[in-house]
N, C-alpha and C. Protein backbone atom coordinates (compact mmCIF):
# COMPACT_ATOMS: atom_id res chain seq x y z
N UNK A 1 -7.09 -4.75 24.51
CA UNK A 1 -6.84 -6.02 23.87
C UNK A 1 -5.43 -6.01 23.29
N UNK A 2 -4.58 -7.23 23.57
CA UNK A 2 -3.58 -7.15 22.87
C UNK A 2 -3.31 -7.25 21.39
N UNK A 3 -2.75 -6.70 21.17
CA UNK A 3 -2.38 -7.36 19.27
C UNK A 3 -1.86 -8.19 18.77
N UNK A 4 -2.69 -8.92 17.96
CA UNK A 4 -1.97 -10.31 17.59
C UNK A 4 -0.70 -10.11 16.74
N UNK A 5 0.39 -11.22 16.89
CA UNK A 5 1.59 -10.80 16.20
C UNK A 5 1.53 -10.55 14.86
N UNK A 6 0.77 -10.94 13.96
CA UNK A 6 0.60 -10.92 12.66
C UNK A 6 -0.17 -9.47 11.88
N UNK A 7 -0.95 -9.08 13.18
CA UNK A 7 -1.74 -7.75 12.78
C UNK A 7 -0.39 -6.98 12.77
N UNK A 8 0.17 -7.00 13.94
CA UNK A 8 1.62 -5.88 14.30
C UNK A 8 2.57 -6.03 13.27
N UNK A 9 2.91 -7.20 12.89
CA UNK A 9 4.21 -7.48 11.98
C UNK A 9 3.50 -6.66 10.31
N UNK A 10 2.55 -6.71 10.07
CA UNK A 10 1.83 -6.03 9.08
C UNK A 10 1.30 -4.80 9.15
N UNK A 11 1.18 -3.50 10.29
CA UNK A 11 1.54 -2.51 10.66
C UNK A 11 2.64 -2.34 9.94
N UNK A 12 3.50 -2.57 11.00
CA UNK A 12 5.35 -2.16 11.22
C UNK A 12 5.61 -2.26 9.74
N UNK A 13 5.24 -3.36 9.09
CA UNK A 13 5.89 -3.59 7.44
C UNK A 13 5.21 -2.77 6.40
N UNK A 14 4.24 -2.42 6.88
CA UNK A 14 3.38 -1.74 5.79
C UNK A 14 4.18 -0.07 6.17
N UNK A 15 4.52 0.25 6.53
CA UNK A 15 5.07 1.87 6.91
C UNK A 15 6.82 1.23 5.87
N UNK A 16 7.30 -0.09 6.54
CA UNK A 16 8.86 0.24 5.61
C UNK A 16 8.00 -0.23 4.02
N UNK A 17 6.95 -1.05 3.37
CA UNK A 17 6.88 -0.62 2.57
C UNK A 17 6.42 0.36 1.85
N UNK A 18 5.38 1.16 2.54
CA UNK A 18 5.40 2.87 2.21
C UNK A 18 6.60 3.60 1.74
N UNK A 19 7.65 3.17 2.73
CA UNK A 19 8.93 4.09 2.67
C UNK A 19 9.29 3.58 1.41
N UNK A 20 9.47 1.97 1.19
CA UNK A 20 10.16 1.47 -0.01
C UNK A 20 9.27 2.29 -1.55
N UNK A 21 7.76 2.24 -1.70
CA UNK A 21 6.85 2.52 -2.83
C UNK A 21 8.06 4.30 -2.86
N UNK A 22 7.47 4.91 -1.91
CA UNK A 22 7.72 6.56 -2.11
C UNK A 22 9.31 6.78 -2.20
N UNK A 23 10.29 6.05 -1.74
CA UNK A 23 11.53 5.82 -2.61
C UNK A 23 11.82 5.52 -4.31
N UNK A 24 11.13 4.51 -4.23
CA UNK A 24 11.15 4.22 -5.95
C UNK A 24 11.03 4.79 -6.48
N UNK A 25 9.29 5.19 -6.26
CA UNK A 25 8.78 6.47 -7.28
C UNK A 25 9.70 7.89 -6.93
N UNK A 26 10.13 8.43 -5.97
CA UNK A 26 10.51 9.31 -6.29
C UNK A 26 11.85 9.50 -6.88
N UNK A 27 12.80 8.33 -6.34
CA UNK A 27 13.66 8.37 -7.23
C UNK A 27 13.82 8.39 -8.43
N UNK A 28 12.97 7.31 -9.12
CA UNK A 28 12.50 8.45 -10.86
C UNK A 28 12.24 9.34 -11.34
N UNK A 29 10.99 10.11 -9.75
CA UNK A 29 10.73 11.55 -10.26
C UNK A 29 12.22 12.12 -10.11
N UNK A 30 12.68 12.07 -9.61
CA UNK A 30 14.02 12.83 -9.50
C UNK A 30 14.93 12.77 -10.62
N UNK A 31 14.77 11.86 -11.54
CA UNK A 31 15.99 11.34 -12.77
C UNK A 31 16.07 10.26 -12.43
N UNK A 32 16.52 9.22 -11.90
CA UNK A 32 17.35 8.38 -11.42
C UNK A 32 16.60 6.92 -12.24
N UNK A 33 17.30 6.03 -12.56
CA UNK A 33 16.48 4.73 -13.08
C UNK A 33 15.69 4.14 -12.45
N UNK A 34 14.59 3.39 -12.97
CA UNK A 34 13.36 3.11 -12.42
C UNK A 34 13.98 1.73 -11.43
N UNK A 35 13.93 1.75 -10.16
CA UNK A 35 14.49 0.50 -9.35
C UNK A 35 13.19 -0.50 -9.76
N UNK A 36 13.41 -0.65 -10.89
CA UNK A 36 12.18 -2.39 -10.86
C UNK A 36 12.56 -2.92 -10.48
N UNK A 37 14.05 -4.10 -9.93
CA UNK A 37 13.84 -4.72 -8.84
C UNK A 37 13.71 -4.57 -7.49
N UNK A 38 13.54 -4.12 -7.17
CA UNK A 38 13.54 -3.18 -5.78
C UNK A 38 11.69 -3.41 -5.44
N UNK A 39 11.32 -2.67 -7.22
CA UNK A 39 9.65 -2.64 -6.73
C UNK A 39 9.18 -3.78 -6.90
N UNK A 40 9.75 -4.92 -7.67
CA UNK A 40 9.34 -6.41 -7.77
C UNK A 40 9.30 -7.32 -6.42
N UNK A 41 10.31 -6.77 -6.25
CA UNK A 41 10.76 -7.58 -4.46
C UNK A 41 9.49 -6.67 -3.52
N UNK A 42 9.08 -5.51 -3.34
CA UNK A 42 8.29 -4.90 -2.48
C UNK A 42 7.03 -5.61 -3.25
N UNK A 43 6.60 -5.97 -4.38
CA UNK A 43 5.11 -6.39 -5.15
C UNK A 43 5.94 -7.91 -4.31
N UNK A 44 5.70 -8.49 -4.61
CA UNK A 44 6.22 -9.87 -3.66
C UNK A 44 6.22 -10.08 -2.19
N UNK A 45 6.69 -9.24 -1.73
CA UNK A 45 6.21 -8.88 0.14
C UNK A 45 4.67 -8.28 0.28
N UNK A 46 4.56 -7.49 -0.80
CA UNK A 46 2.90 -6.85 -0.35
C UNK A 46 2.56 -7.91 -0.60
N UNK A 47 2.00 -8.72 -1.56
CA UNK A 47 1.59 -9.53 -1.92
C UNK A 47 1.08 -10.88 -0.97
N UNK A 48 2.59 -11.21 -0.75
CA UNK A 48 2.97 -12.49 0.34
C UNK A 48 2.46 -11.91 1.96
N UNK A 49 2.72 -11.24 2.10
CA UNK A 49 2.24 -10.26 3.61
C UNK A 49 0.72 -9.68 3.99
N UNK A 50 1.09 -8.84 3.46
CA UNK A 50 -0.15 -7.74 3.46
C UNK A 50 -0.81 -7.88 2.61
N UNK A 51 -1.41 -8.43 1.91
CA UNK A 51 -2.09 -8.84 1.21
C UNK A 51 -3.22 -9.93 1.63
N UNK A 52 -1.99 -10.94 1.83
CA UNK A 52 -2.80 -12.23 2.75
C UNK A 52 -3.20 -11.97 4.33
N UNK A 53 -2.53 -11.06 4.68
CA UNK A 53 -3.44 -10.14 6.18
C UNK A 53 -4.73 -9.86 6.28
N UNK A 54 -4.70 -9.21 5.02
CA UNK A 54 -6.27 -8.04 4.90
C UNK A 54 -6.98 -9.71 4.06
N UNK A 55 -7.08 -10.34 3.65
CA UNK A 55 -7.54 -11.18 2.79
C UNK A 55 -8.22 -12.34 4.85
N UNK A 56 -7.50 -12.64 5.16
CA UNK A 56 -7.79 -13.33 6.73
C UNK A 56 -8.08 -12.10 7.88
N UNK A 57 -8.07 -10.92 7.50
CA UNK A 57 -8.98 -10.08 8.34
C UNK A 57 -10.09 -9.66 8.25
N UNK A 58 -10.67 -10.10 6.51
CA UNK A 58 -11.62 -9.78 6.10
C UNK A 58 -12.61 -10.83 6.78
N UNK A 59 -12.00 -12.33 7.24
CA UNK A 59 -13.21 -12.90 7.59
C UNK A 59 -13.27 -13.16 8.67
N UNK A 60 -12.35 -12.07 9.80
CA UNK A 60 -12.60 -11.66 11.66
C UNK A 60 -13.46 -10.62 11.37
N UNK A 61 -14.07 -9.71 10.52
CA UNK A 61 -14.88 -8.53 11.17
C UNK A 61 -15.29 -8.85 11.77
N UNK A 62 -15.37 -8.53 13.46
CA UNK A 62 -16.27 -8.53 14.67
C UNK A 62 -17.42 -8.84 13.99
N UNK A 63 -18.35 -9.78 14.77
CA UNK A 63 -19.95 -9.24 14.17
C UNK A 63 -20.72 -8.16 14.98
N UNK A 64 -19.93 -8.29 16.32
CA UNK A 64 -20.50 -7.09 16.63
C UNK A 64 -20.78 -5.29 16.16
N UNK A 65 -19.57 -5.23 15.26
CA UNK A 65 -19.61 -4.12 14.37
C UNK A 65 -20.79 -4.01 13.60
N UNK A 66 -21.24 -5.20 13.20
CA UNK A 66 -22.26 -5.07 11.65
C UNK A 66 -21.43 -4.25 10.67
N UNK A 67 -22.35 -4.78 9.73
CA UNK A 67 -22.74 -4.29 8.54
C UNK A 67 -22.43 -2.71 8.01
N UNK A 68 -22.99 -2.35 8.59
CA UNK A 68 -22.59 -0.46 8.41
C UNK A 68 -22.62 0.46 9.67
N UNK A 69 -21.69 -0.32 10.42
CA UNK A 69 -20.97 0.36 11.73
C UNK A 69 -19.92 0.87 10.77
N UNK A 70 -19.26 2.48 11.53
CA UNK A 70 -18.38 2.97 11.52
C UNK A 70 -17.16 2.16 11.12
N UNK A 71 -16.92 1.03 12.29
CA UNK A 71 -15.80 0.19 11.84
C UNK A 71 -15.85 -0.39 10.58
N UNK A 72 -16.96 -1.25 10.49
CA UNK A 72 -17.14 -2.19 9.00
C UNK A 72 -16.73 -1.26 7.64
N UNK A 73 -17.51 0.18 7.50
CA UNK A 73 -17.22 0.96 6.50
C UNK A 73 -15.66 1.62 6.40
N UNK A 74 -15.29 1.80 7.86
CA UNK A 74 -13.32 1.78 7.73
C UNK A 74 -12.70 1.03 7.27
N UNK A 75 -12.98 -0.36 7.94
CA UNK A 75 -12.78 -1.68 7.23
C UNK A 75 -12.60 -1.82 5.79
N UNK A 76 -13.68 -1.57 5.18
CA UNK A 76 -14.16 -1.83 3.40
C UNK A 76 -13.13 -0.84 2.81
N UNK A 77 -13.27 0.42 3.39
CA UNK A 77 -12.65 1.09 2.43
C UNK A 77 -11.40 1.01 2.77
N UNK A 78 -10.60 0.91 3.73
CA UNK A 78 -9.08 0.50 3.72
C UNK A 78 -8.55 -0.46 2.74
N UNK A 79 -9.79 -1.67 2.88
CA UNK A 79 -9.50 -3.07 2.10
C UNK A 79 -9.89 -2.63 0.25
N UNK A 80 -10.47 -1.91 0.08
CA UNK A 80 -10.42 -1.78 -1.34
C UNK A 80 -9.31 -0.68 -1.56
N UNK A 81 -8.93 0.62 -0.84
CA UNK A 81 -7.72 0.92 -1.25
C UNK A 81 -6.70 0.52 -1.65
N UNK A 82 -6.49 -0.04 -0.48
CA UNK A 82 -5.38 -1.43 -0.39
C UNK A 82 -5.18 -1.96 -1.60
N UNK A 83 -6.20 -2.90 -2.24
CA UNK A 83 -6.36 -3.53 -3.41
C UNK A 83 -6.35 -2.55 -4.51
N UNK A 84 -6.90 -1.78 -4.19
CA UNK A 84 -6.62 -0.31 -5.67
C UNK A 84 -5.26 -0.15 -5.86
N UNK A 85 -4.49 0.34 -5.00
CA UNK A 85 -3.08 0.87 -4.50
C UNK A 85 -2.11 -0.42 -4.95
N UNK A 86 -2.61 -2.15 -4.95
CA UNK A 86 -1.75 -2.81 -5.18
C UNK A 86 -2.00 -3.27 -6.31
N UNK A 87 -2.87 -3.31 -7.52
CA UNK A 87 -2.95 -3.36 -8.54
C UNK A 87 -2.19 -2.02 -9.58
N UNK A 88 -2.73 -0.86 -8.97
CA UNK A 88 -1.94 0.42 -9.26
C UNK A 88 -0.39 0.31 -9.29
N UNK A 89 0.36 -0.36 -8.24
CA UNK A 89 2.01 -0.64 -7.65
C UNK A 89 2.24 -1.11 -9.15
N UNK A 90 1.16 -2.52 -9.34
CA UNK A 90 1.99 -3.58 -10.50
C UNK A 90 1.54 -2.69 -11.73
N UNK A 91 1.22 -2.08 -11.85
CA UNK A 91 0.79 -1.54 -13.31
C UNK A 91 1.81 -0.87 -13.50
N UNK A 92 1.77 0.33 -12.48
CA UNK A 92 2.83 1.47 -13.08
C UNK A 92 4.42 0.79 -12.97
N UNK A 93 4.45 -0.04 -11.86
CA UNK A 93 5.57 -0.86 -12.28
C UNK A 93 5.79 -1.30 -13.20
N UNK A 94 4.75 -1.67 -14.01
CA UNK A 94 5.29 -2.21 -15.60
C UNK A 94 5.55 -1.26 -16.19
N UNK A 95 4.72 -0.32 -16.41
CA UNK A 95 4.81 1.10 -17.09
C UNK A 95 5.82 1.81 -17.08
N UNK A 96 7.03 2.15 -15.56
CA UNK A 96 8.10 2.60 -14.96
C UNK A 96 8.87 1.70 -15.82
N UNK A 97 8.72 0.51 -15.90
CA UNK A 97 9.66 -0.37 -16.32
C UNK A 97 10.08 -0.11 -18.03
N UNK A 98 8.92 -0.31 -18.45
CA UNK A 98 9.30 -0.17 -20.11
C UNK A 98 9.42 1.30 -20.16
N UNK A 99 8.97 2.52 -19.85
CA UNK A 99 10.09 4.02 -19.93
C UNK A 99 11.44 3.59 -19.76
N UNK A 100 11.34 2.98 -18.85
CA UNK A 100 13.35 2.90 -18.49
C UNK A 100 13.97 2.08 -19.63
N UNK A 101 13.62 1.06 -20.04
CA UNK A 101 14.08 0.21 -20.92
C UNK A 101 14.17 1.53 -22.37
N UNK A 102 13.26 2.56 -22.44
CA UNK A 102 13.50 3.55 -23.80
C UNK A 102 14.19 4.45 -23.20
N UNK A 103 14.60 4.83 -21.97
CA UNK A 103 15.47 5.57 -21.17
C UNK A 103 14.42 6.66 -20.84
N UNK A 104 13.48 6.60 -20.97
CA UNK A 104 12.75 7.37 -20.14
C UNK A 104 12.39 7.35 -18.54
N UNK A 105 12.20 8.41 -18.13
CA UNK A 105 11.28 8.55 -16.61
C UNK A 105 9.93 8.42 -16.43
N UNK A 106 9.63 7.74 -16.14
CA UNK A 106 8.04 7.79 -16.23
C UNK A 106 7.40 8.82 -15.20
N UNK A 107 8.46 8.52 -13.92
CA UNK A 107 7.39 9.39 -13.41
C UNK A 107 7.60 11.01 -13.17
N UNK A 108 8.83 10.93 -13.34
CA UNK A 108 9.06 12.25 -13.96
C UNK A 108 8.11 13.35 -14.65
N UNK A 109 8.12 12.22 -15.89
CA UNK A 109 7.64 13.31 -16.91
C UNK A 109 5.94 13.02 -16.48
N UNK A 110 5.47 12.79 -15.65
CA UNK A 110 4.11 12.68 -15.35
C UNK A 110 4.10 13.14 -13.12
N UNK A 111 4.08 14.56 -13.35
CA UNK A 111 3.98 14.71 -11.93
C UNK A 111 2.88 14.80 -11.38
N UNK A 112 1.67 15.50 -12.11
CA UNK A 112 0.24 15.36 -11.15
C UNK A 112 0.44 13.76 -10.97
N UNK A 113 0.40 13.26 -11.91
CA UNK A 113 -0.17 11.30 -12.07
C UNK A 113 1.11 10.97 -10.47
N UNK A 114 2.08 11.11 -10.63
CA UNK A 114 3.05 10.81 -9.41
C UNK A 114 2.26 11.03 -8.11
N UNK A 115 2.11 12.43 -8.04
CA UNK A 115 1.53 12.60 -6.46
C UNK A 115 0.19 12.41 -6.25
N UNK A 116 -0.54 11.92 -7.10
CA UNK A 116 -1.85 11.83 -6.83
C UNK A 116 -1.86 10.21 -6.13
N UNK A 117 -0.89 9.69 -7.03
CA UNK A 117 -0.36 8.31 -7.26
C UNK A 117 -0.42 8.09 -5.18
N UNK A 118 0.93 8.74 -4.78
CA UNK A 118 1.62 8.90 -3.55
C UNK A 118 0.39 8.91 -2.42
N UNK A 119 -0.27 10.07 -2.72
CA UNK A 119 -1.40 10.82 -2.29
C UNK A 119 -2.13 9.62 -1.84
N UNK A 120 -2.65 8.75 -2.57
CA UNK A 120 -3.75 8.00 -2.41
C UNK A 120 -2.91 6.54 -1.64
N UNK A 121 -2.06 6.67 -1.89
CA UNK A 121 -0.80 5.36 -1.16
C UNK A 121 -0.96 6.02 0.25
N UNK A 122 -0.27 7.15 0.65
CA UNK A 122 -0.68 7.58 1.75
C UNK A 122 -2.03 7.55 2.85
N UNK A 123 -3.08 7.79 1.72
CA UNK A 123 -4.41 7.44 2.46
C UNK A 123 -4.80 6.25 2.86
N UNK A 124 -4.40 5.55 1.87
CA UNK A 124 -4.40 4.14 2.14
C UNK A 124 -3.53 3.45 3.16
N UNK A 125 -2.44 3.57 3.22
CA UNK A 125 -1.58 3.31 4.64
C UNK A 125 -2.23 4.09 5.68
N UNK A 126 -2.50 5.37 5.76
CA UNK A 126 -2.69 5.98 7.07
C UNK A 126 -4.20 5.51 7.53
N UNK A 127 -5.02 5.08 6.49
CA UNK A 127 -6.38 4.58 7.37
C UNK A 127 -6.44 3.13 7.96
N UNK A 128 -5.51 1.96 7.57
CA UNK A 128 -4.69 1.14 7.86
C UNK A 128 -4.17 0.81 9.14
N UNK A 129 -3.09 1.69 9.70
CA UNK A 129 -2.52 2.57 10.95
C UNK A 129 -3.76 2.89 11.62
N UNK A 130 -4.80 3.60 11.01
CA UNK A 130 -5.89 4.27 11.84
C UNK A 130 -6.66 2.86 12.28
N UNK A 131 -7.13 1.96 11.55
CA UNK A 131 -7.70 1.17 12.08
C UNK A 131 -6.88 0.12 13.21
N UNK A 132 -5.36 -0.30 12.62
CA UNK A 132 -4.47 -0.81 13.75
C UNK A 132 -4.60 -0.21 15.14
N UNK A 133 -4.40 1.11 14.90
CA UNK A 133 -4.60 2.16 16.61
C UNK A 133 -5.69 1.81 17.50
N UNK A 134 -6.94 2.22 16.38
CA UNK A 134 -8.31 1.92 16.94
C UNK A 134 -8.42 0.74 17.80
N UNK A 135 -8.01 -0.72 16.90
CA UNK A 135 -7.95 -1.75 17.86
C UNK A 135 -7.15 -2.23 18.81
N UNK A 136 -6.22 -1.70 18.64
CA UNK A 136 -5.16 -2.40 19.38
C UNK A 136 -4.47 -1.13 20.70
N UNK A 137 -4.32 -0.04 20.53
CA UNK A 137 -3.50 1.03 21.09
C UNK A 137 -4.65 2.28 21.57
N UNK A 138 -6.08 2.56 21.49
CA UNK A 138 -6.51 3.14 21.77
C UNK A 138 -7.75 2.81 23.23
């Protein structure tokens, strides 16, 4: 089956905003000032994009999948990561934000909380990808 342009364009964008999240944050972990606009503009594309993707893919689940097929339960849990991971973005974005404003690092001075942070961004994109593959490339 081919892939519709909108599934693909939300692939492809969801990997440069991966790249953009794990830039930010690490550039703080590193020292460097917290890029809040940078992460405001990426909360604005997830948002506007990928967001409203998974929100109009939620109501294609095949019915042939059902209920608690393999797919449906990939499905769910991608889509609540997703939503974990983008409520998580705007929080610590605020949080990143007011450290910097006292000249602090936030994520610096908090490294388990950073990579667990990353960690779970990662899972969440890569089961994402996994389900894109599944339908479209496998």
């Amino acid at each position: 089956m081919s892939a519709p342009f909108f599934s693909t364009f939300s692939a492809v964008s969801e990997l440069f905003v991966t790249a953009s999240v794990f830039y930010i944050i690490l550039s703080n972990y590193r020292g460097k000032p917290f890029a809040w606009k940078f992460a405001t503009a990426v909360i604005v594309f997830e948002f506007s994009v990928n967001m409203l993707y998974m929100i109009i893919r939620m109501q294609e689940v095949p019915a042939e999948s059902g209920v608690g097929s393999p797919y449906a339960l990939a499905a769910a849990f991608h889509g609540s990561m997703s939503l974990l991971m983008f409520i998580l973005l705007v929080i610590f974005t605020f949080l990143a934000r007011s450290a910097d404003k006292r000249g602090e690092f936030y994520f610096a001075e908090r490294p388990k909380l950073t990579f667990v942070l990353l960690g779970l961004w990662a899972i969440s994109v890569l089961s994402g990808e996994g389900l894109y593959a599944v339908n479209y490339l496998l």
